[in-house]
N, C-alpha and C. Protein backbone atom coordinates (compact mmCIF):
# COMPACT_ATOMS: atom_id res chain seq x y z
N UNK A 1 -7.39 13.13 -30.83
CA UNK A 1 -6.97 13.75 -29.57
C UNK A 1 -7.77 13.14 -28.42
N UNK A 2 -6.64 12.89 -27.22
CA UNK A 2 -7.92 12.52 -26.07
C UNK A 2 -8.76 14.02 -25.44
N UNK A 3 -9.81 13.21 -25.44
CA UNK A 3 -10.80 13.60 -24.35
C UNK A 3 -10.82 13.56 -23.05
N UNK A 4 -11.06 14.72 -22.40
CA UNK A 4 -11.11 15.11 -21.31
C UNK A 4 -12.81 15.62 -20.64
N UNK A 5 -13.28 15.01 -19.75
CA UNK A 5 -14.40 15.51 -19.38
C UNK A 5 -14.33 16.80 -19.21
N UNK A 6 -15.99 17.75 -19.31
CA UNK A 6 -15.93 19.04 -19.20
C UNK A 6 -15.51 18.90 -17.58
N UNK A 7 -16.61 18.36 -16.94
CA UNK A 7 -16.24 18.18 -15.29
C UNK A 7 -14.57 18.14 -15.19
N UNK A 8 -13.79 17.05 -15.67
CA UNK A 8 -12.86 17.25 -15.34
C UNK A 8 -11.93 19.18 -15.33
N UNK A 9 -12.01 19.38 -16.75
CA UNK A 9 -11.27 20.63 -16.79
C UNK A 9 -11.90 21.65 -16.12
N UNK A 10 -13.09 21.59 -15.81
CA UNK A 10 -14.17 22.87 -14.99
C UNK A 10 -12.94 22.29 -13.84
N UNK A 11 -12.80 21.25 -12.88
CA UNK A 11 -12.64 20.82 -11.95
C UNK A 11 -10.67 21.60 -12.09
N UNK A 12 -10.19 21.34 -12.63
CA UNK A 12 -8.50 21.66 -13.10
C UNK A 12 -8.53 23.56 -13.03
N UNK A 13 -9.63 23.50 -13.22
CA UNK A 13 -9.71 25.07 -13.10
C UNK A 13 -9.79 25.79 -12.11
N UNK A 14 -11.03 24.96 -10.97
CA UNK A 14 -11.07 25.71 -9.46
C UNK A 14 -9.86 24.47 -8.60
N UNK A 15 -8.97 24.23 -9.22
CA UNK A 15 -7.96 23.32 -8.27
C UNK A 15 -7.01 24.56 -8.24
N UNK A 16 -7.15 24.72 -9.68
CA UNK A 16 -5.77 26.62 -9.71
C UNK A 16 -5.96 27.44 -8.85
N UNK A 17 -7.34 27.82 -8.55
CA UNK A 17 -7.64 28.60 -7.66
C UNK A 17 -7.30 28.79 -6.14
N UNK A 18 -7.45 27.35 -6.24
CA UNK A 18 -7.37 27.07 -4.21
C UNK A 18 -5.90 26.52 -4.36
N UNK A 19 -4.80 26.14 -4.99
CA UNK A 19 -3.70 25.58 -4.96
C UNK A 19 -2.73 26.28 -4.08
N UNK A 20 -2.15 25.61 -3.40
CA UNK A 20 -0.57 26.37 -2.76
C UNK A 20 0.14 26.64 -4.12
N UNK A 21 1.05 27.35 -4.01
CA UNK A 21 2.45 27.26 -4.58
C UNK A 21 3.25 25.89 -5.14
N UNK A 22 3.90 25.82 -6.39
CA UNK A 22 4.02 24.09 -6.55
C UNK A 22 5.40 23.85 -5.67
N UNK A 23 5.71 22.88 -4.97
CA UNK A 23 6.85 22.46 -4.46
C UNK A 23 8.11 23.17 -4.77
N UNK A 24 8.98 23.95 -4.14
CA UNK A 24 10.40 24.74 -4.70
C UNK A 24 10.95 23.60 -5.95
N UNK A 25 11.42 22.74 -5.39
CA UNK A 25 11.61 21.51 -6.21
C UNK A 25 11.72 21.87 -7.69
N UNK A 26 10.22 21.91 -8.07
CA UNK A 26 9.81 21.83 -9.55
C UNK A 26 9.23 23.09 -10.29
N UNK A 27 9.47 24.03 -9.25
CA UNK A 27 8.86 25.44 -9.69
C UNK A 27 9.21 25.94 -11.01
N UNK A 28 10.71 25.45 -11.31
CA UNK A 28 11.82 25.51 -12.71
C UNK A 28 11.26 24.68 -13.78
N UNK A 29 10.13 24.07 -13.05
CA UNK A 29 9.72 22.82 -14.72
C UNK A 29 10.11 21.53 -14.64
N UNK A 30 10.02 20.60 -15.34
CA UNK A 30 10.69 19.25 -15.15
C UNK A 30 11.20 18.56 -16.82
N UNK A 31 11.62 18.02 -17.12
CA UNK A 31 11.68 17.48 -18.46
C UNK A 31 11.23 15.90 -18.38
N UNK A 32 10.48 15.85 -19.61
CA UNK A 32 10.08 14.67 -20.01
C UNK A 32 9.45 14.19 -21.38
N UNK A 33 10.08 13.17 -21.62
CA UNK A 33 9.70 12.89 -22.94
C UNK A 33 9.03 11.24 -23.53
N UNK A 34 7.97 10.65 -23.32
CA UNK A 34 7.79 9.14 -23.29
C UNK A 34 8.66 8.67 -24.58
N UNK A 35 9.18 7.51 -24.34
CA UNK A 35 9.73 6.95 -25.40
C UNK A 35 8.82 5.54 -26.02
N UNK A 36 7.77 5.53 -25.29
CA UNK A 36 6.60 4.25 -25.79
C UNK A 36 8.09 2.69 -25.12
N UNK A 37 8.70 2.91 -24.27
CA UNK A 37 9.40 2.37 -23.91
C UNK A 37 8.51 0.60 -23.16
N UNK A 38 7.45 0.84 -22.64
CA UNK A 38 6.62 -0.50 -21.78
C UNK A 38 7.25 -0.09 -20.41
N UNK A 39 8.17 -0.02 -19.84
CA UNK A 39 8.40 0.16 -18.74
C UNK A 39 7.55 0.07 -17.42
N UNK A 40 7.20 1.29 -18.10
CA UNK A 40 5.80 1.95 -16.65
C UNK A 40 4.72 1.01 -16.83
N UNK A 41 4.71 0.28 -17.72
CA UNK A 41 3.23 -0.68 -18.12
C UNK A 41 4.14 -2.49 -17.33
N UNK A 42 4.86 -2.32 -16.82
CA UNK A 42 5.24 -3.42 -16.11
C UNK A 42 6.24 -3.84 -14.84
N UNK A 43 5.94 -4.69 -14.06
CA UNK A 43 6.33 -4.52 -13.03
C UNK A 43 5.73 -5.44 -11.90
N UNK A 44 6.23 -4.58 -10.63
CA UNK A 44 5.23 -4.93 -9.22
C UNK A 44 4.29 -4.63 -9.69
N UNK A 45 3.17 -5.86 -9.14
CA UNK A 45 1.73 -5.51 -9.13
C UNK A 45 1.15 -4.33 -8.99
N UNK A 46 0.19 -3.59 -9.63
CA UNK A 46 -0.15 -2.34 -9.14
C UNK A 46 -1.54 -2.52 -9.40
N UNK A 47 -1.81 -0.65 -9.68
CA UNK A 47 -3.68 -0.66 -10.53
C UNK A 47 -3.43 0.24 -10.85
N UNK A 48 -4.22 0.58 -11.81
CA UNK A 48 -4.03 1.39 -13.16
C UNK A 48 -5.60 1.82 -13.18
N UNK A 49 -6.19 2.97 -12.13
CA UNK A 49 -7.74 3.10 -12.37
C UNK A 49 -8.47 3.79 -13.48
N UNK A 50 -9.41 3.11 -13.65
CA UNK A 50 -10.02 3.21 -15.15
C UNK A 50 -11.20 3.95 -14.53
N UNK A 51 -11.42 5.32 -15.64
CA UNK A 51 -13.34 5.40 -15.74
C UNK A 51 -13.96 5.25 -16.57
N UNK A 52 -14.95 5.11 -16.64
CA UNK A 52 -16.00 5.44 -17.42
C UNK A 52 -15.86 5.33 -19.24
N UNK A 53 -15.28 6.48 -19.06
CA UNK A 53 -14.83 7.63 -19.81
C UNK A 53 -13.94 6.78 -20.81
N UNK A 54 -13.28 6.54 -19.76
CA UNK A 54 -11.33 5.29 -20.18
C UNK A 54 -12.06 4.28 -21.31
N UNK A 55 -12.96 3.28 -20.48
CA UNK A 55 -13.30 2.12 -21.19
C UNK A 55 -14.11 2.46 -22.18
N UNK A 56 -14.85 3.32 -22.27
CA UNK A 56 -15.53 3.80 -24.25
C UNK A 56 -14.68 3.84 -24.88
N UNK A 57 -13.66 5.05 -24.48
CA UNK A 57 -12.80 5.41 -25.59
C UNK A 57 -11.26 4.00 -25.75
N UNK A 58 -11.20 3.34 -25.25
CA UNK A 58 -10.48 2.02 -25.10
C UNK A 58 -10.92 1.10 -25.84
N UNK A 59 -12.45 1.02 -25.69
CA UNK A 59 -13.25 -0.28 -26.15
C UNK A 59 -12.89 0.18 -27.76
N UNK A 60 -13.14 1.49 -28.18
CA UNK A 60 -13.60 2.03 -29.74
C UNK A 60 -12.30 1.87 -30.52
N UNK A 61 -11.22 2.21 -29.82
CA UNK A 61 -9.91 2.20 -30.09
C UNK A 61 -9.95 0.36 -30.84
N UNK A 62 -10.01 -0.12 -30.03
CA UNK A 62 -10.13 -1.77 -30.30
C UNK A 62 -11.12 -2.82 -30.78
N UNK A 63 -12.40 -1.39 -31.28
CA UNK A 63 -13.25 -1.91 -32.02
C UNK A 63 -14.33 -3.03 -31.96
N UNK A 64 -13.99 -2.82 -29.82
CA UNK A 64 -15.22 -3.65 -29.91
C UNK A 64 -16.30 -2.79 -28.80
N UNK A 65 -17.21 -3.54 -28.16
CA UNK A 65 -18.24 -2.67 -26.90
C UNK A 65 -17.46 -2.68 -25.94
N UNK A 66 -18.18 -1.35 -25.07
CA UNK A 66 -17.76 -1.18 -24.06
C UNK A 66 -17.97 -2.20 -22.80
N UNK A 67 -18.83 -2.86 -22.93
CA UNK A 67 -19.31 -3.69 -21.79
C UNK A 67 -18.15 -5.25 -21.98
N UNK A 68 -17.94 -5.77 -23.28
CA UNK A 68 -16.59 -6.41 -23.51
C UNK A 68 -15.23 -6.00 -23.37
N UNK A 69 -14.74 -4.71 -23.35
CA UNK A 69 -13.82 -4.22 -23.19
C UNK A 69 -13.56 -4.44 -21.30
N UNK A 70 -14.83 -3.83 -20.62
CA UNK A 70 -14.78 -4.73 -19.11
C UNK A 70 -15.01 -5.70 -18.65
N UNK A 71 -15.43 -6.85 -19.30
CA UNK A 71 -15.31 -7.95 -19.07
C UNK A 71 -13.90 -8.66 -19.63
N UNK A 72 -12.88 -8.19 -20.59
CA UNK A 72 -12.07 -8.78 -21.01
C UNK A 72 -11.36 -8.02 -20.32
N UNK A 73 -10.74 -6.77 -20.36
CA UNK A 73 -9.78 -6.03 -19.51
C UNK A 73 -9.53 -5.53 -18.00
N UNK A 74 -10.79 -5.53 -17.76
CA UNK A 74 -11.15 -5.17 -16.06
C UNK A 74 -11.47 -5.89 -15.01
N UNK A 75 -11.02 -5.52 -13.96
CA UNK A 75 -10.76 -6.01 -12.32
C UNK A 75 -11.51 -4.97 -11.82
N UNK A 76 -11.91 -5.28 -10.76
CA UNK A 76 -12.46 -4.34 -9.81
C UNK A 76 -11.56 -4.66 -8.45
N UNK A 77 -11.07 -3.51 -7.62
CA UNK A 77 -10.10 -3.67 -6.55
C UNK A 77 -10.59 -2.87 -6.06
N UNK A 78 -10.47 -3.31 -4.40
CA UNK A 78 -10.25 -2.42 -3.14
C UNK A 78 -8.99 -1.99 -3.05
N UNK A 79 -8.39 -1.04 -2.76
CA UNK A 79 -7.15 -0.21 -2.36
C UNK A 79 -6.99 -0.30 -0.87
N UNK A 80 -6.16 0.15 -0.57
CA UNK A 80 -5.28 -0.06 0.58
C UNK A 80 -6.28 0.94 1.40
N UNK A 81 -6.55 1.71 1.00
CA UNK A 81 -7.32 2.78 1.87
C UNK A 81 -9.10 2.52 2.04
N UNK A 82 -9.51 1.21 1.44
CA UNK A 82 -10.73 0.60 1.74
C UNK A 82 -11.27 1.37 0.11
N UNK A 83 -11.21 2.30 -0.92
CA UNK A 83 -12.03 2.61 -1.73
C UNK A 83 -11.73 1.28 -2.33
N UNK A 84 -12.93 1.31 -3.42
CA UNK A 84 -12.76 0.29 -4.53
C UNK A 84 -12.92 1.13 -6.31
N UNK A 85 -12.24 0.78 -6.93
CA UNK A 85 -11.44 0.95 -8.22
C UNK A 85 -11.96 0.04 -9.15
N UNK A 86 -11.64 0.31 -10.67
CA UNK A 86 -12.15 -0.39 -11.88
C UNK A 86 -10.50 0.00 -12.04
N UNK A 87 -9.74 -1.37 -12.34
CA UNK A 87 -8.16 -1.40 -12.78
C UNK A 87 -8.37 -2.34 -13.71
N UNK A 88 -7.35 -1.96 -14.55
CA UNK A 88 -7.32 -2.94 -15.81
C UNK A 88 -6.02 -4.09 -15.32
N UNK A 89 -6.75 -5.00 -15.50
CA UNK A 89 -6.24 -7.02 -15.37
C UNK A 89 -4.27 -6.23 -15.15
N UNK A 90 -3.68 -7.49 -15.16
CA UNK A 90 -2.57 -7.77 -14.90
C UNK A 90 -2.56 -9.04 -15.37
N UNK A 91 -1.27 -9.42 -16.15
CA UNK A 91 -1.11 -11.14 -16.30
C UNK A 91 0.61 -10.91 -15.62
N UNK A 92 0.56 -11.98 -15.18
CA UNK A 92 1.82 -11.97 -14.53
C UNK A 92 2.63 -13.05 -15.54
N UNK A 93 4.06 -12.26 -15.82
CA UNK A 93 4.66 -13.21 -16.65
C UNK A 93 5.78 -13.83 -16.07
N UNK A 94 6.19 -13.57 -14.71
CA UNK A 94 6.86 -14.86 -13.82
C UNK A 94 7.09 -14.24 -12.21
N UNK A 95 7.39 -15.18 -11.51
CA UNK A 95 6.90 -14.88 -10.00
C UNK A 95 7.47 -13.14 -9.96
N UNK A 96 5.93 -12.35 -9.59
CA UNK A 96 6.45 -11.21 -9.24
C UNK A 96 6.25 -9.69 -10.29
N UNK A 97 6.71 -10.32 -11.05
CA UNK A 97 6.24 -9.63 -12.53
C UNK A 97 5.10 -9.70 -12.93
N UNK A 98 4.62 -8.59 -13.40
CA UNK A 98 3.24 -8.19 -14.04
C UNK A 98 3.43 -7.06 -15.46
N UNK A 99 2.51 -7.70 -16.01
CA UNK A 99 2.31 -6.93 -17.26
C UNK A 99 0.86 -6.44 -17.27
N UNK A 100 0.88 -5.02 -18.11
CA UNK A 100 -0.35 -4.34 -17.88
C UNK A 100 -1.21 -5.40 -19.30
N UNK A 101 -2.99 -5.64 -18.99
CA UNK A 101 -2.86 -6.56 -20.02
C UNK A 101 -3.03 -6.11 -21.30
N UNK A 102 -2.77 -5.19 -21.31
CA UNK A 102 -3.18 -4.11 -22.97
C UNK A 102 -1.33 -3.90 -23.36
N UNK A 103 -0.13 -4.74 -22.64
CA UNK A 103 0.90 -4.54 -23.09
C UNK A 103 1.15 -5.24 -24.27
N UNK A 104 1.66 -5.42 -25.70
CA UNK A 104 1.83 -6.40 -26.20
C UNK A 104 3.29 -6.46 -26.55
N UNK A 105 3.89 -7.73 -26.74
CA UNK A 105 5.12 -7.89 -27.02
C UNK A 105 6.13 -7.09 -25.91
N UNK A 106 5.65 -7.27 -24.79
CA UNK A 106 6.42 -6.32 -23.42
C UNK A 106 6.36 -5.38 -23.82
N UNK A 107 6.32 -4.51 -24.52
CA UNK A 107 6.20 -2.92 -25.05
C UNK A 107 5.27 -1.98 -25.96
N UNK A 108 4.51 -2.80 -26.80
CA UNK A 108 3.69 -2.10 -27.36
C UNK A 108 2.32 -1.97 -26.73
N UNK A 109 1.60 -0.92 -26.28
CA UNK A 109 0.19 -0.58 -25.72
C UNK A 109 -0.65 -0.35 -26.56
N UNK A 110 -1.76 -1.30 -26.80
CA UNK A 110 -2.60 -1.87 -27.60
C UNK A 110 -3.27 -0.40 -27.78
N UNK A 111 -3.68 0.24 -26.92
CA UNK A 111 -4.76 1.59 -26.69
C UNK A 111 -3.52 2.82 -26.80
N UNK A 112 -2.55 2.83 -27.27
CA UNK A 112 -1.43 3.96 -26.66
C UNK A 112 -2.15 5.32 -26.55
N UNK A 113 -3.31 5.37 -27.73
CA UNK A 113 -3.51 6.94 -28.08
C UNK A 113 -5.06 7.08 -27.01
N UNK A 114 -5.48 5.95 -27.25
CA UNK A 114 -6.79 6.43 -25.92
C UNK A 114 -6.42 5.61 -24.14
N UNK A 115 -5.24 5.25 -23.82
CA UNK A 115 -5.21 4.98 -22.80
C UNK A 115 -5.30 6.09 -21.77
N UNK A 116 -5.59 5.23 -20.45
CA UNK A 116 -6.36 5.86 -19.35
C UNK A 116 -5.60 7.15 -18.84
N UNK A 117 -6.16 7.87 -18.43
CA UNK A 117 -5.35 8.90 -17.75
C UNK A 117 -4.59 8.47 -16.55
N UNK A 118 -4.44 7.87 -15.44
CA UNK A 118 -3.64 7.62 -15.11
C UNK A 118 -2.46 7.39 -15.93
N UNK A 119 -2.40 6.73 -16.94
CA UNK A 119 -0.93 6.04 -17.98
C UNK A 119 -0.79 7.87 -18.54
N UNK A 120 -1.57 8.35 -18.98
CA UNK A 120 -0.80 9.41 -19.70
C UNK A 120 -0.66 10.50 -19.04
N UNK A 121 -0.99 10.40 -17.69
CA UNK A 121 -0.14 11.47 -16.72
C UNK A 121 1.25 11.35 -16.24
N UNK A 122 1.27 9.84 -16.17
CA UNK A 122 2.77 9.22 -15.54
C UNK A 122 4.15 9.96 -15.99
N UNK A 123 5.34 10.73 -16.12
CA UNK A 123 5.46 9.97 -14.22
C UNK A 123 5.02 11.27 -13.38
N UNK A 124 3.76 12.42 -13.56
CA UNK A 124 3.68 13.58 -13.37
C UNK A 124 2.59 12.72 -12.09
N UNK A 125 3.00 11.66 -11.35
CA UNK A 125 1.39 11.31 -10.28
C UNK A 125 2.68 11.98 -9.15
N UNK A 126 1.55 12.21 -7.73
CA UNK A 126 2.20 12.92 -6.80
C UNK A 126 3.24 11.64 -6.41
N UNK A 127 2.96 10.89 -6.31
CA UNK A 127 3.68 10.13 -5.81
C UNK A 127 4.95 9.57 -6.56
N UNK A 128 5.24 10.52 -7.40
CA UNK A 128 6.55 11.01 -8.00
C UNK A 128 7.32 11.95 -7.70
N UNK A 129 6.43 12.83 -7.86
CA UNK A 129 6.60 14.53 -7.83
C UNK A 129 6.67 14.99 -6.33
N UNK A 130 6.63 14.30 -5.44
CA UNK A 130 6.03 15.07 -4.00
C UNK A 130 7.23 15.34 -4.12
N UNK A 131 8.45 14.85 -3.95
CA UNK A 131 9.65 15.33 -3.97
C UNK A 131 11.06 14.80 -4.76
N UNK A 132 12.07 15.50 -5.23
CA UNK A 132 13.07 15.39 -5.93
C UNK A 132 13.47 13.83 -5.68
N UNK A 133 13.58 12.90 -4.26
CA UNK A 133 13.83 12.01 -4.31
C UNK A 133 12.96 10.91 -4.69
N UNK A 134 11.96 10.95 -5.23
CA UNK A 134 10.90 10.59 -5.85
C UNK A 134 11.17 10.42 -6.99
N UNK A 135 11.61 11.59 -7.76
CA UNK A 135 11.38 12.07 -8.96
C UNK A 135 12.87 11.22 -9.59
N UNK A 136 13.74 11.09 -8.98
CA UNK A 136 15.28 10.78 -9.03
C UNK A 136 15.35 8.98 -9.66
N UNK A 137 14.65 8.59 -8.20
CA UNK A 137 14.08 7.21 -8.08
C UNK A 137 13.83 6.88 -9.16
N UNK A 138 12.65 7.45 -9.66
CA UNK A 138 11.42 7.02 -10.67
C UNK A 138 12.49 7.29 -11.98
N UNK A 139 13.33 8.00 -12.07
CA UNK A 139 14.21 8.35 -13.53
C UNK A 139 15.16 6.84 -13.72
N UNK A 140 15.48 6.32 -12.70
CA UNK A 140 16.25 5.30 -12.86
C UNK A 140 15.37 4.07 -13.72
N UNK A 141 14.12 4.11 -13.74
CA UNK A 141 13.18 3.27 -14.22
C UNK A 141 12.91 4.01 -15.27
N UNK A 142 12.48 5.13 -15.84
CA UNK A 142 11.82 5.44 -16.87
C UNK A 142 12.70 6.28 -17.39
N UNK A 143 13.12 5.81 -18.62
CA UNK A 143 14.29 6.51 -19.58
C UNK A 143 13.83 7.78 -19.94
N UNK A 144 12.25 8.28 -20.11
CA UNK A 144 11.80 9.67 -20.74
C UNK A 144 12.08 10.74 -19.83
N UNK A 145 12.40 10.15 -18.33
CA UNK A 145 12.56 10.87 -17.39
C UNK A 145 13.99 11.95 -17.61
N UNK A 146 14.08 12.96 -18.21
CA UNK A 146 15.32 13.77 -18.75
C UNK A 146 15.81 14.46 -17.69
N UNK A 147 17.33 13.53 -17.27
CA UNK A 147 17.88 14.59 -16.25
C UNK A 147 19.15 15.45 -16.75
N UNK A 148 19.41 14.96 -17.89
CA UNK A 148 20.91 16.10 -18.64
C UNK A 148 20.61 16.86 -19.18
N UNK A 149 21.28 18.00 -18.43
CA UNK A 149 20.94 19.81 -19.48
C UNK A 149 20.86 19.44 -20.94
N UNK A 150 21.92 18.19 -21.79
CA UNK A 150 22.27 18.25 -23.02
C UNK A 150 20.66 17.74 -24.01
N UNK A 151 20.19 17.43 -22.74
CA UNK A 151 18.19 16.83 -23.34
C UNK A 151 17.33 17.26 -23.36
N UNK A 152 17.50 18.32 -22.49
CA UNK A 152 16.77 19.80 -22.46
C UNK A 152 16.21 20.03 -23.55
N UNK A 153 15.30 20.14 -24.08
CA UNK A 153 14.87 20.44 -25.40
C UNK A 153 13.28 20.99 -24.95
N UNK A 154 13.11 22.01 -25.56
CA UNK A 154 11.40 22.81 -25.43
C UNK A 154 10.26 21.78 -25.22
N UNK A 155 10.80 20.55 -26.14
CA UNK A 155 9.35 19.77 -26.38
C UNK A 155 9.32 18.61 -25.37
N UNK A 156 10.32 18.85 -24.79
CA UNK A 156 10.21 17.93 -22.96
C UNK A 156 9.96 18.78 -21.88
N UNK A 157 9.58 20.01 -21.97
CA UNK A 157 9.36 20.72 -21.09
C UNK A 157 8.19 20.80 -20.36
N UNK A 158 7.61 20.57 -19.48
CA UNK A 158 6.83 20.68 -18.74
C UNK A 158 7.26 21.89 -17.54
N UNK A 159 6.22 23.23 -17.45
CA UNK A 159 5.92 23.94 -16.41
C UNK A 159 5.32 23.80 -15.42
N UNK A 160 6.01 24.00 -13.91
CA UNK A 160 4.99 23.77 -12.87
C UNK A 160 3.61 23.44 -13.00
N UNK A 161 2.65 24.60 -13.46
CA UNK A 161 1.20 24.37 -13.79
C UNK A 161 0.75 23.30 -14.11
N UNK A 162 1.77 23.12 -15.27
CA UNK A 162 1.25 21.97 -16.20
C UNK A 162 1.29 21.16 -15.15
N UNK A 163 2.30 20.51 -14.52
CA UNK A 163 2.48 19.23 -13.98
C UNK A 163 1.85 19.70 -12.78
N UNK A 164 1.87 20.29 -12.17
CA UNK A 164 0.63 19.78 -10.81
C UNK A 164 -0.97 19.89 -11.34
N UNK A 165 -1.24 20.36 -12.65
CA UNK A 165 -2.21 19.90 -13.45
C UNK A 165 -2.62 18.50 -13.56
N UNK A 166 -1.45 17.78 -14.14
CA UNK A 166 -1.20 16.07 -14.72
C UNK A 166 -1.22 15.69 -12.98
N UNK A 167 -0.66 15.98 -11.90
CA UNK A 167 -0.96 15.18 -10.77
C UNK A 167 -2.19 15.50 -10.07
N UNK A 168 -3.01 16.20 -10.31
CA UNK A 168 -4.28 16.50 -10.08
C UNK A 168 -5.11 15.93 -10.71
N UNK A 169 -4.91 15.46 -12.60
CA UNK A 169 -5.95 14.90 -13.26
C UNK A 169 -5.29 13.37 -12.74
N UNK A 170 -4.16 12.87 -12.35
CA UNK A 170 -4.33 11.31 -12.15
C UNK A 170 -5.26 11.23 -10.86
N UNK A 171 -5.02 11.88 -9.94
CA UNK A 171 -5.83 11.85 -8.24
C UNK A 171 -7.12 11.50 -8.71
N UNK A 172 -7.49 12.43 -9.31
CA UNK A 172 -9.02 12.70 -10.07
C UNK A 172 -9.63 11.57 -10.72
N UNK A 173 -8.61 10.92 -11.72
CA UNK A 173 -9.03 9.69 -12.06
C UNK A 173 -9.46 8.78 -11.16
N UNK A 174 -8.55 8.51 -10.10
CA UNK A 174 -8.68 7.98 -9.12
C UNK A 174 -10.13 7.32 -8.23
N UNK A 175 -10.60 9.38 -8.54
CA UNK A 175 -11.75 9.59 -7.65
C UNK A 175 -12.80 9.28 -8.47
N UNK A 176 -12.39 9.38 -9.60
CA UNK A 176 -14.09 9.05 -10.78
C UNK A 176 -14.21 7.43 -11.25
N UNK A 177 -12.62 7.01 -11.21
CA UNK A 177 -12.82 5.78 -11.14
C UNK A 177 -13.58 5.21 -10.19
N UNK A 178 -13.75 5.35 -8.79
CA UNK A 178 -14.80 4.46 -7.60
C UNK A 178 -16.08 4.96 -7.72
N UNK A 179 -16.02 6.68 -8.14
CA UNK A 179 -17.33 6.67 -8.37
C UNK A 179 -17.99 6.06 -9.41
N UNK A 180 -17.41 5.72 -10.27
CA UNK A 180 -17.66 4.87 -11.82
C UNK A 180 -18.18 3.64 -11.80
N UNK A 181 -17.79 3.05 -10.32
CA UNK A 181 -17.55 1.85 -10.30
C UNK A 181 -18.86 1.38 -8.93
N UNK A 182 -19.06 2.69 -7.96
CA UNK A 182 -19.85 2.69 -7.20
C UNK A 182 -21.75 2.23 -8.31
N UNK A 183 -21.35 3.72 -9.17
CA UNK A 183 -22.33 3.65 -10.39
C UNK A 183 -22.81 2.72 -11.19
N UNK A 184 -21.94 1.73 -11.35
CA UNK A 184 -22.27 0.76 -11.79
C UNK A 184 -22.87 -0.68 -10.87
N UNK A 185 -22.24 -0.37 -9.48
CA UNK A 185 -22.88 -1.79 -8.82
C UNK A 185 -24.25 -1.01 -8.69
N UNK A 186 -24.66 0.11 -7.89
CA UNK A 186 -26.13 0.89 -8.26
C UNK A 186 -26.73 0.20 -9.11
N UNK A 187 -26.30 0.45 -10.44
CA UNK A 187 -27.20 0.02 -11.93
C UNK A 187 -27.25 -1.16 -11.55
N UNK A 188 -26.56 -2.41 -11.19
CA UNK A 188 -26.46 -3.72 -11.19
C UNK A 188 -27.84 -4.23 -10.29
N UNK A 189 -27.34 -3.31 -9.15
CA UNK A 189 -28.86 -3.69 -7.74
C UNK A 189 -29.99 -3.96 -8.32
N UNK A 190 -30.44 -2.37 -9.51
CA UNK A 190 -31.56 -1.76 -9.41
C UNK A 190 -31.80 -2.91 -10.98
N UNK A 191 -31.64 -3.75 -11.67
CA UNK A 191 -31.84 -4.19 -12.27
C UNK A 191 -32.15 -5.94 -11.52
């Protein structure tokens, strides 16, 4: 099973507290079901932020150290908004296209069961969810995305909670990723 920091879920806990109401939108739930399809693992360039946390349980998965697991898989990026991020590589497999580099054979994800939280929140990030035309969009790309009553099934169900849960723990990643990454140029100085 993955692991979740205590911080994190202490943190998922006072987010319930102070939260609005979830969007009318999705108040009914959403359906979804991954099909291990590659999809979401390729594309426009993106970043995929990693912590800490990500690259142990990544490295162990693949049986080697953690400090090789970031030197073979990891980038460090500035974002559009000036933070900087620990994202895992990209190989681009023709003008434009990118593959995540833990994809293999366009579809299989080397780490499936310990990949990063960002990947196993998807497509529950706000920037799906903020609204139905988001959410619509993003279904045309990702087949798990269930929009027919006839797919409806309990075990694609996701409740409000849940999912502004999953878009709260990707943000979060987000945020522990730079601090992760702040933490580590620190260690780098002071050595």
């Amino acid at each position: 099973m993955i692991r979740i920091t205590k911080y994190l879920k202490q943190s998922i806990k006072s987010k319930r507290l102070l939260e609005k109401e979830p969007p009318t939108w999705i108040k009914e739930g959403l359906h979804f079901k991954c099909t291990e399809c590659g999809k979401c693992c390729t594309g426009a360039s993106g970043t995929v932020a990693i912590t800490l946390e990500d690259t142990v349980n990544m490295a162990a998965e693949l049986k080697i150290e953690p400090y090789e697991f970031v030197d073979t898989y990891c980038r460090f990026i500035e974002l559009h908004d000036g933070k900087r991020v620990i994202s895992l590589k990209e190989v681009e497999v023709k003008p434009e296209q990118f593959d995540c580099v833990l994809l293999k054979d366009q579809k299989y994800c080397m780490v499936y069961n310990t990949r990063p939280v960002q990947c196993r929140t998807y497509p529950f990030w706000h920037s799906v969810t903020k609204d139905e035309a988001s959410w619509l969009s993003a279904a045309k790309e990702c087949e798990g995305i269930l929009l027919e009553s006839s797919s409806q099934r309990e075990d694609t169900f996701y409740d409000s909670a849940t999912i502004q849960d999953e878009v709260y723990m990707e943000r979060e990643a987000h945020r522990q990723s730079e601090e992760d990454l702040n933490y580590m140029i620190q260690q780098t100085k002071g050595h």
